[in-house]
C-alpha atoms as a PDB file:
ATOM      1  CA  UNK A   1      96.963  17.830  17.240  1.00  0.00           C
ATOM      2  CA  UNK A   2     100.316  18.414  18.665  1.00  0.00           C
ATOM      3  CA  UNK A   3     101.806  18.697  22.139  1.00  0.00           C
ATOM      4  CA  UNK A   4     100.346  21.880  23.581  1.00  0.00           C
ATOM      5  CA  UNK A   5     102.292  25.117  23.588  1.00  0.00           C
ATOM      6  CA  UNK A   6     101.428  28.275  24.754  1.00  0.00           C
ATOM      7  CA  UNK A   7     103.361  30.134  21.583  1.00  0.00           C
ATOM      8  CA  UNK A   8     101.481  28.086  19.409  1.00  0.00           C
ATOM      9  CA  UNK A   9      98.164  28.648  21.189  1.00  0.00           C
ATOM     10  CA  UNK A  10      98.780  32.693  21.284  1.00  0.00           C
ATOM     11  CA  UNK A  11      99.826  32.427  17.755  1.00  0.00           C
ATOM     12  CA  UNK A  12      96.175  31.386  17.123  1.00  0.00           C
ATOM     13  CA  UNK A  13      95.048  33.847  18.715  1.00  0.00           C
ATOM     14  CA  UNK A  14      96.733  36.693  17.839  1.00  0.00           C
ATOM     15  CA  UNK A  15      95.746  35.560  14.207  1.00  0.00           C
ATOM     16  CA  UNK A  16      92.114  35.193  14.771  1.00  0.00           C
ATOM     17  CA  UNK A  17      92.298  38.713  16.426  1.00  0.00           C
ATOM     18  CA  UNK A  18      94.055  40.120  14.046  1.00  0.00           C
ATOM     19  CA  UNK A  19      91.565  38.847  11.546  1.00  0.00           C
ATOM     20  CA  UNK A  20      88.648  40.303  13.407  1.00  0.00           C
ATOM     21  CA  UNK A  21      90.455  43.563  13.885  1.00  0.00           C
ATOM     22  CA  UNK A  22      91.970  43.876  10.249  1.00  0.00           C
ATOM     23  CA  UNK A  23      88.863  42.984   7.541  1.00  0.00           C
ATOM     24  CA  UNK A  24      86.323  45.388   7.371  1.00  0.00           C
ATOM     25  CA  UNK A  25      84.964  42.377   4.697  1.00  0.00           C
ATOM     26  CA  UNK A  26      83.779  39.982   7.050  1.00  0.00           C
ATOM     27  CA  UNK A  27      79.681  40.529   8.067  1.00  0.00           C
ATOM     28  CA  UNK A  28      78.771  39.953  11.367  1.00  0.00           C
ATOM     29  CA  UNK A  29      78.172  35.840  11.381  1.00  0.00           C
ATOM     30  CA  UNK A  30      81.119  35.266  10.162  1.00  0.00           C
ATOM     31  CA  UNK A  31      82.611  37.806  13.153  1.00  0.00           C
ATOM     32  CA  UNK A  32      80.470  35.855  15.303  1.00  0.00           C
ATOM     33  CA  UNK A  33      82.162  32.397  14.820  1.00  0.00           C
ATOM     34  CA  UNK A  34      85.778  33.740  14.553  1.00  0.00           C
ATOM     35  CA  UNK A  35      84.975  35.295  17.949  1.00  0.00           C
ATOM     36  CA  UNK A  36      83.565  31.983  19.028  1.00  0.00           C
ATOM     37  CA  UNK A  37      86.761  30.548  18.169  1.00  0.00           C
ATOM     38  CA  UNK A  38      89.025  32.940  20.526  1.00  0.00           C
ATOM     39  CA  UNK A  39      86.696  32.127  22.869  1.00  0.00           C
ATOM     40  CA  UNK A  40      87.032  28.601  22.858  1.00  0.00           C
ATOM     41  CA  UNK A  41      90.942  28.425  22.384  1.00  0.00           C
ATOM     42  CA  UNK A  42      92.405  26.199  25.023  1.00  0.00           C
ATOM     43  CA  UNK A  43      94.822  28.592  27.262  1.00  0.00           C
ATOM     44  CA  UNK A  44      96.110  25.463  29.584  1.00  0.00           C
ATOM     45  CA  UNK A  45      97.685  22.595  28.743  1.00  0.00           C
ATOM     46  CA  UNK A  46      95.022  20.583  31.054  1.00  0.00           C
ATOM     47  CA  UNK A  47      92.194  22.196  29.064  1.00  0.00           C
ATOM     48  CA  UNK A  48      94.218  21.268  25.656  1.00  0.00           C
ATOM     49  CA  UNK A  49      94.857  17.480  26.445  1.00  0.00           C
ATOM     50  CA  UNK A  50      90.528  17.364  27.943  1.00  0.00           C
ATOM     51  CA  UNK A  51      90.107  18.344  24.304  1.00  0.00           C
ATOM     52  CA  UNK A  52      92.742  15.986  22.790  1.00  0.00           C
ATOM     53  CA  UNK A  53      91.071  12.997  25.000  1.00  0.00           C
ATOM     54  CA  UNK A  54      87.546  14.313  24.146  1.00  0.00           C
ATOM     55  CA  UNK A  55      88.233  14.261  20.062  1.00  0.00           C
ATOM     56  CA  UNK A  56      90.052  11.206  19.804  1.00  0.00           C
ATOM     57  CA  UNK A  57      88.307   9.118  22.265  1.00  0.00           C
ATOM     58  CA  UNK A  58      85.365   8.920  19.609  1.00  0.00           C
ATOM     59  CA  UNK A  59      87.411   7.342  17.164  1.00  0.00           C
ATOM     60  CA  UNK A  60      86.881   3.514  16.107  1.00  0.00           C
ATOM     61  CA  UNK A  61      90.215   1.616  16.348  1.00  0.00           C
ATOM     62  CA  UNK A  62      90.742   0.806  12.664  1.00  0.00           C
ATOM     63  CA  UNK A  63      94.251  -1.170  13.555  1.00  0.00           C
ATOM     64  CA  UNK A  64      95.693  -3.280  15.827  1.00  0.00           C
ATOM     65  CA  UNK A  65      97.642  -1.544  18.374  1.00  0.00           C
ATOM     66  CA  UNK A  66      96.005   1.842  17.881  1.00  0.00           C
ATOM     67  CA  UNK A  67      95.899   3.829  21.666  1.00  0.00           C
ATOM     68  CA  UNK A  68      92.382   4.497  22.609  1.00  0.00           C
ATOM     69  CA  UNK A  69      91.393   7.190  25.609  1.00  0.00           C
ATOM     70  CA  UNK A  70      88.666   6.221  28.202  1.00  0.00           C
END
């Protein structure tokens, strides 16, 4: 996960629309989850960095050094 940028993050979505608009292929779970993914896209940078601190705060420290979020 990178810094957060609105290009990037309407890049996504754009894609994941596209996808859903485009493929006649794709049965309706699979519609389901890529919409559930649109959904969920972060659109602030607040909401990005929750979800940055939220993944990585999980993580076990495997090396000395390593930056932990609490």
């Amino acid at each position: 996960m990178g810094p957060f940028s609105e290009t990037v993050q309407k890049h996504r979505a754009d894609s994941i629309q596209r996808l859903l608009d485009t493929n006649p292929q794709i049965d309706d779970y699979m519609k389901s989850i890529w919409q559930m993914k649109l959904d969920d896209l972060a659109v602030t940078e607040d909401e990005y960095y929750a979800r940055v601190k939220q993944v990585y705060s999980t993580l076990k420290p495997k090396h000395r050094g390593w930056a932990t979020y609490e």
